[in-house]
Protein backbone atom coordinates (compact mmCIF):
# COMPACT_ATOMS: atom_id res chain seq x y z
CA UNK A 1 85.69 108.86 -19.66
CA UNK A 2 86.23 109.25 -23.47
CA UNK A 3 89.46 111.44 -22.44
CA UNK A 4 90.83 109.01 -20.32
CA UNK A 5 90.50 106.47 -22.79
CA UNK A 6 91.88 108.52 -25.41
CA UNK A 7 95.17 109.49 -22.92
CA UNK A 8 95.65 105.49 -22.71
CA UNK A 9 95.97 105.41 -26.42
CA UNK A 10 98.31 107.63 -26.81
CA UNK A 11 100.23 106.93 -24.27
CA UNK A 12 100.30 102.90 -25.37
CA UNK A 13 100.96 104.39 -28.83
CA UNK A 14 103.98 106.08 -27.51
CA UNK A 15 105.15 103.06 -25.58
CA UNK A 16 104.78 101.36 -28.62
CA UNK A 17 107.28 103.35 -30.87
CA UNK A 18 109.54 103.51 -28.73
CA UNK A 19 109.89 99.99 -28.19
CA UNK A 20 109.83 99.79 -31.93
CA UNK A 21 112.94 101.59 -32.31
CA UNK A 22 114.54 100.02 -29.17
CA UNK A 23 114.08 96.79 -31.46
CA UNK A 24 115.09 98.17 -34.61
CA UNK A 25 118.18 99.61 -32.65
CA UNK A 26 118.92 96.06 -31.38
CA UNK A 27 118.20 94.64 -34.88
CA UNK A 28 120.70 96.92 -36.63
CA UNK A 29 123.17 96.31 -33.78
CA UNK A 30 122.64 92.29 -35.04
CA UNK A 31 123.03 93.17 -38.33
CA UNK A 32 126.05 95.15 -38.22
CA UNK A 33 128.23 92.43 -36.15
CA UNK A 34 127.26 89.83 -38.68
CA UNK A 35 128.10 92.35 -41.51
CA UNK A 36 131.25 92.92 -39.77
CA UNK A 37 132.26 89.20 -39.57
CA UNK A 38 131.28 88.77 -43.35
CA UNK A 39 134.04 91.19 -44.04
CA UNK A 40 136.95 89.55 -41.69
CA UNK A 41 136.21 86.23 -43.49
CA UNK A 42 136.43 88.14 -46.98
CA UNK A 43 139.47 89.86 -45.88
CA UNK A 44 141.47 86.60 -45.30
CA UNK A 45 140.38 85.67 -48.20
CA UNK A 46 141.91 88.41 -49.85
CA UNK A 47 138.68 89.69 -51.63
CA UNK A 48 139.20 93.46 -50.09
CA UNK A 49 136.99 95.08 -52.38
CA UNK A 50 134.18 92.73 -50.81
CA UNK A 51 135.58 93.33 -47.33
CA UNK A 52 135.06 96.76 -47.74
CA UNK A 53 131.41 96.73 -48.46
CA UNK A 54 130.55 94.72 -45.77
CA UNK A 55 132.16 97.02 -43.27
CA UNK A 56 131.05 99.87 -44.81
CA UNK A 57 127.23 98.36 -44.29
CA UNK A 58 128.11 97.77 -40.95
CA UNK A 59 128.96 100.90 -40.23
CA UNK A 60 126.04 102.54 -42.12
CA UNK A 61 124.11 100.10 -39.87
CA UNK A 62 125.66 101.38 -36.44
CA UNK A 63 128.61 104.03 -37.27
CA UNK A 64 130.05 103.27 -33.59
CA UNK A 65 130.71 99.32 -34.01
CA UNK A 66 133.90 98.39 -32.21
CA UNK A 67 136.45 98.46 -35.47
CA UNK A 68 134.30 99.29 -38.41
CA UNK A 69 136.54 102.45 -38.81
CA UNK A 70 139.56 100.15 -38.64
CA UNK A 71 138.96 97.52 -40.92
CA UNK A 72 137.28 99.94 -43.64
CA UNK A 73 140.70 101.48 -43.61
CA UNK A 74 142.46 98.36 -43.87
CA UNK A 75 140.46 96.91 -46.57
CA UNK A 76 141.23 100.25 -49.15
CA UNK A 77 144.75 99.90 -48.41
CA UNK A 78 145.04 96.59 -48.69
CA UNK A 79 143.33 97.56 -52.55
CA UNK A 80 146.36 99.57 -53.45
CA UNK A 81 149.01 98.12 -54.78
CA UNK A 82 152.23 99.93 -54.29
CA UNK A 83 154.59 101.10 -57.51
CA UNK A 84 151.42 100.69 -59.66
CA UNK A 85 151.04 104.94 -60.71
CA UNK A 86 147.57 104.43 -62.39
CA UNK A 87 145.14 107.34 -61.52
CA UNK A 88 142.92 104.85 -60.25
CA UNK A 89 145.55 103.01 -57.66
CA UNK A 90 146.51 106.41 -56.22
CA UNK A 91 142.76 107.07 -55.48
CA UNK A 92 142.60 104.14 -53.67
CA UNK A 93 145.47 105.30 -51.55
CA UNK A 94 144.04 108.93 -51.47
CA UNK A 95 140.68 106.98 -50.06
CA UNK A 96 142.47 104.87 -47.47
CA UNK A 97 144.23 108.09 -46.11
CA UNK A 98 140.94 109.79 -45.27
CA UNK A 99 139.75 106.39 -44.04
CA UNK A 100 143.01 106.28 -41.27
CA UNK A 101 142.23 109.83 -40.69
CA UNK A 102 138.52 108.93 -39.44
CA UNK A 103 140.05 106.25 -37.27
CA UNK A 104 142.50 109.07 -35.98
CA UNK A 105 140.16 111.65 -35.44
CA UNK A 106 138.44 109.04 -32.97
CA UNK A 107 141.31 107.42 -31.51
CA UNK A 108 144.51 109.87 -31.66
CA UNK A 109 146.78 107.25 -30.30
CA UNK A 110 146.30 104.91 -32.85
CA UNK A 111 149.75 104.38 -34.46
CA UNK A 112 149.13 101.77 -36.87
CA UNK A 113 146.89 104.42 -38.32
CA UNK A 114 148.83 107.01 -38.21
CA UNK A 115 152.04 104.84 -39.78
CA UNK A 116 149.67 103.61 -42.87
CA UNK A 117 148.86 107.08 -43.82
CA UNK A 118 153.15 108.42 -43.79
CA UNK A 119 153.79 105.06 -45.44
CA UNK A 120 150.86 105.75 -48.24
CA UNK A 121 151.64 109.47 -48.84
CA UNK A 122 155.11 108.24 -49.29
CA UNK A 123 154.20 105.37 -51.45
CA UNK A 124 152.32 107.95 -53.83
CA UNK A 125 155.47 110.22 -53.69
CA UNK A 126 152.81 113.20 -52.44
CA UNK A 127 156.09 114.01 -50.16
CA UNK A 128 155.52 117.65 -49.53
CA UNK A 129 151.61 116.25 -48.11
CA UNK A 130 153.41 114.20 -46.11
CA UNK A 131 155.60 116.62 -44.37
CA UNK A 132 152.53 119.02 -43.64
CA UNK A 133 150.81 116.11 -42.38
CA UNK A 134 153.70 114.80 -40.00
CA UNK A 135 154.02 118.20 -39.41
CA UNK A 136 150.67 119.07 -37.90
CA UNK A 137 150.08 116.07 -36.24
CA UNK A 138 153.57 116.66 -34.18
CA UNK A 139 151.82 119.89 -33.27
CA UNK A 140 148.45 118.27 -32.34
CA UNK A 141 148.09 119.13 -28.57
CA UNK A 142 145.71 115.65 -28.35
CA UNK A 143 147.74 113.75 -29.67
CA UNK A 144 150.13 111.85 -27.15
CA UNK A 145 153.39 112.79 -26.67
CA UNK A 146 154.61 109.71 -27.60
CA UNK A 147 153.18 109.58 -31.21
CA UNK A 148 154.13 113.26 -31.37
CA UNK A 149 156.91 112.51 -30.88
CA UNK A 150 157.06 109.48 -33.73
CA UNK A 151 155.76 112.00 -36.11
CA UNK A 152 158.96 114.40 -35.40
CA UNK A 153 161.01 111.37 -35.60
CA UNK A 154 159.97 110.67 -39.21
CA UNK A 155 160.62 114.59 -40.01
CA UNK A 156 163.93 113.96 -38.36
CA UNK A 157 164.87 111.39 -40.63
CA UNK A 158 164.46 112.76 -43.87
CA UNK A 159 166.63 116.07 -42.84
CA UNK A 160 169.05 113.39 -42.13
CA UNK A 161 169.15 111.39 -45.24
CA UNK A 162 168.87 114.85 -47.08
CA UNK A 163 172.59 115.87 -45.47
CA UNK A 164 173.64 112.36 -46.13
CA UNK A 165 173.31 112.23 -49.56
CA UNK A 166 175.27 115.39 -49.98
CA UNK A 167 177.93 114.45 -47.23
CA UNK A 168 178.58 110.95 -48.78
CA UNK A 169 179.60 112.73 -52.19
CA UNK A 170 182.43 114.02 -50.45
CA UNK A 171 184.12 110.70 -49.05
CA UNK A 172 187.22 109.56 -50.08
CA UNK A 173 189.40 106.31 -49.29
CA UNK A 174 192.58 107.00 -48.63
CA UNK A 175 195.53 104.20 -49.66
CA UNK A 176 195.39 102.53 -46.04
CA UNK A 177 191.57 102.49 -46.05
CA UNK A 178 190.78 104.96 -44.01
CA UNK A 179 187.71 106.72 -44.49
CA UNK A 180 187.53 111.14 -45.01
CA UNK A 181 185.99 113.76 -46.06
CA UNK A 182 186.97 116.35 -48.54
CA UNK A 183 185.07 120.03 -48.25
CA UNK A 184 182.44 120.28 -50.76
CA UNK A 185 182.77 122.08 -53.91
CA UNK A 186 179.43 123.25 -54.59
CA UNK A 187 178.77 125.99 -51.71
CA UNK A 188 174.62 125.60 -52.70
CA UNK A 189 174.80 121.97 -51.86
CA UNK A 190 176.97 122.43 -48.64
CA UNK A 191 174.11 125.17 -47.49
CA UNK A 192 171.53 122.73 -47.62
CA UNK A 193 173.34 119.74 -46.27
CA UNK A 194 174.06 122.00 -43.15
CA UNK A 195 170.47 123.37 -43.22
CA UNK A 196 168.99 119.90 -42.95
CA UNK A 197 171.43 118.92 -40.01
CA UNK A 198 170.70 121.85 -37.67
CA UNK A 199 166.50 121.16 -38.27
CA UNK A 200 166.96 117.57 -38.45
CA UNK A 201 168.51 117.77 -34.70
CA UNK A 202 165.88 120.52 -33.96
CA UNK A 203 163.43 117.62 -34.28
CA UNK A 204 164.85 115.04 -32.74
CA UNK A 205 165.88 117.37 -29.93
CA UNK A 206 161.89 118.07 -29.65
CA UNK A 207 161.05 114.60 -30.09
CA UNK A 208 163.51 113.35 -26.91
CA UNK A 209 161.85 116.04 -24.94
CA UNK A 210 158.05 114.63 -25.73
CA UNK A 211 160.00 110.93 -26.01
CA UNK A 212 163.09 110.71 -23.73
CA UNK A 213 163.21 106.74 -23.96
CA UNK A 214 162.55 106.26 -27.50
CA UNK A 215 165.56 104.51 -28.91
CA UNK A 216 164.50 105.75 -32.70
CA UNK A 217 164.88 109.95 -31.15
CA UNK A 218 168.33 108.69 -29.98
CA UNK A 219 169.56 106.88 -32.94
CA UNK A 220 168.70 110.02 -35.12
CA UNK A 221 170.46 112.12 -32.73
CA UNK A 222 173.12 109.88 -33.35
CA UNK A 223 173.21 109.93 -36.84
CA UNK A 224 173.09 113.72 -37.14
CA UNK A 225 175.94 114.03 -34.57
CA UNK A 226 178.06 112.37 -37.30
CA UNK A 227 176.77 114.42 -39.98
CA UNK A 228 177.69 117.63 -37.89
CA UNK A 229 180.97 115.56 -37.45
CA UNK A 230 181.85 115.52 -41.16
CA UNK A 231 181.19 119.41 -41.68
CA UNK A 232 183.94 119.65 -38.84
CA UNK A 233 186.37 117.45 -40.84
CA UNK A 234 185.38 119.50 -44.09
CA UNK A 235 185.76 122.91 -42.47
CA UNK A 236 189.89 121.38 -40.81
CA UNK A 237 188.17 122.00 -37.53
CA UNK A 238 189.83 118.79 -35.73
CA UNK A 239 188.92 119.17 -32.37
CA UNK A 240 185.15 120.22 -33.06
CA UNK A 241 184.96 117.01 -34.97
CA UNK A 242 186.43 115.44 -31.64
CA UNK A 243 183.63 116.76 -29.81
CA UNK A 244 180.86 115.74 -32.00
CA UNK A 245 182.22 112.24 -32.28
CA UNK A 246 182.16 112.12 -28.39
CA UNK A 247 178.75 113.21 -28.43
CA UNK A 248 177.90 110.87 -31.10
CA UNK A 249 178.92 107.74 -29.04
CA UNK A 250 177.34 108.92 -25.91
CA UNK A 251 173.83 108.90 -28.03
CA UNK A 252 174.89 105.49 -29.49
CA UNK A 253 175.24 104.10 -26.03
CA UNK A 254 171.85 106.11 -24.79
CA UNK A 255 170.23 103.96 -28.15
CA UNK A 256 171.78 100.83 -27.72
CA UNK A 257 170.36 100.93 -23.92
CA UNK A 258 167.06 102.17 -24.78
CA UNK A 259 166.94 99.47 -27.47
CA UNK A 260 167.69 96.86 -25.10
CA UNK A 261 164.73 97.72 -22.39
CA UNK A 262 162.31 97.91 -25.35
CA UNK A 263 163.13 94.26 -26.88
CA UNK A 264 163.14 92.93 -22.91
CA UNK A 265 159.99 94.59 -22.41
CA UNK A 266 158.50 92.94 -25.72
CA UNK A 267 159.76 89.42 -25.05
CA UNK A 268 158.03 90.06 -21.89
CA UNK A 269 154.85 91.07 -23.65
CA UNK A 270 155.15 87.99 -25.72
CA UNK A 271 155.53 85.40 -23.30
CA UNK A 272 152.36 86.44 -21.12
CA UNK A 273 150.40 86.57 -24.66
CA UNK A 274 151.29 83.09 -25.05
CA UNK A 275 150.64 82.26 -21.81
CA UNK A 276 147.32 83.76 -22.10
CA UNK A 277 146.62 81.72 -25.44
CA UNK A 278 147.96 78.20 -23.55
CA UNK A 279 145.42 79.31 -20.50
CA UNK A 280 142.70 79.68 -22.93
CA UNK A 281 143.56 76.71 -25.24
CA UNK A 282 143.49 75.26 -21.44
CA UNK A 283 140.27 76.01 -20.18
């Protein structure tokens, strides 16, 4: 009888814990959604330092909440203040890179994430980090296409401006204001220019195939087209420069129509938001 006794006990005992930490569970859970909303309200306040530390008690409370991740991130950027070099700014843009990365490593498709972090390495001139990190995340096989795609984009565009600011050196106005250019003088600088073009549309050539209706891959393509354009005029190769000019206003046209589905599709987007608020303004 004593046994059977004793088996009750334990097993109530058991019963008991674990209802214990079912509470404590629920408790936390509590805890960490009002923790959360004491940081939005110090947020639009603009007290981001406080923001943080509420969302970072939230998420010490229940490291899963719906946005913790987010709005940590968002609260150390929103700390930094860009053109300000200090050692102690640039940490704070150092720490609200590896607090984007966290949100990426849970959610790869999250592009505001992913744009904060090339917009902060950039900020902090850390250019060659930047690359590497476009770089490998255009590589990532779980990322989406799409923001694959973005990432190659970016890449895209700074092999551009890097033949640009060579090719433009080279323009001259001629007496009825037309616009040519000369060949270069220094060979060094004409290397790289041409360098830059034939990765640049590498990249965007990769990006249309993971992105074939994003307007941006197009307007890049575009853009290096007329780079590869001027090396024709340089090099007195008229009808390659012809050719390249053709090609350049067939991927202006391909832009312009991409551009226009992707503003119809956002007004589109935009009214049923609104009609959603009016509903629920409504009701």
């Amino acid at each position: 009888m004593k046994s059977y006794y004793r088996a009750i006990c334990f097993g109530l005992f058991f019963v008991l814990i674990a209802v214990s930490l079912s509470g404590c569970g629920l408790f936390n859970g509590i805890r960490a959604k009002n923790a959360m909303n004491e940081g939005a309200v110090a947020y639009k306040q603009n007290k981001f330092a406080q923001a943080q530390e509420h969302f970072e008690y939230a998420l010490s409370l229940d490291p899963a909440i719906k946005n913790g991740k987010a709005f940590r991130a968002r609260a150390l950027h929103a700390q930094y203040k860009p053109g300000v070099e200090t050692p102690e700014n640039v940490e704070k843009a150092r720490k609200a890179i590896q607090a984007y990365q966290e949100v990426l490593n849970a959610d790869p498709n999250n592009d505001d994430a992913s744009k904060a972090i090339v917009f902060l390495y950039g900020s902090i001139r850390e250019e060659e980090q930047q690359r590497q990190w476009l770089t490998k995340r255009a590589n990532a096989e779980n990322v989406p296409k799409e923001n694959r795609a973005q990432a190659l984009i970016v890449l895209a565009s700074q092999k551009w401006k890097c033949s640009f600011d060579i090719t433009e050196q080279a323009k001259i106005t001629t007496a009825d204001y037309k616009i040519q250019y000369k060949k270069l003088t220094n060979q060094a600088d004409a290397d790289k220019a041409q360098q830059c073009v034939s990765e640049g549309m590498e990249l965007t050539n990769q990006a249309i195939s993971f992105d074939p209706n994003s307007a941006d891959a197009w307007s890049y393509k575009t853009s290096l087209l007329r780079e590869q354009a001027k090396f024709a005029e340089m090099n007195g190769n008229a009808d390659q420069k012809t050719q390249l000019e053709k090609q350049a206003e067939e991927a202006q046209k391909k832009t312009d129509e991409l551009s226009a589905i992707a503003r119809k599709k956002k007004e589109e987007e935009d009214k049923k938001k609104q009609k959603d608020k009016d509903k629920q303004r409504a009701g």
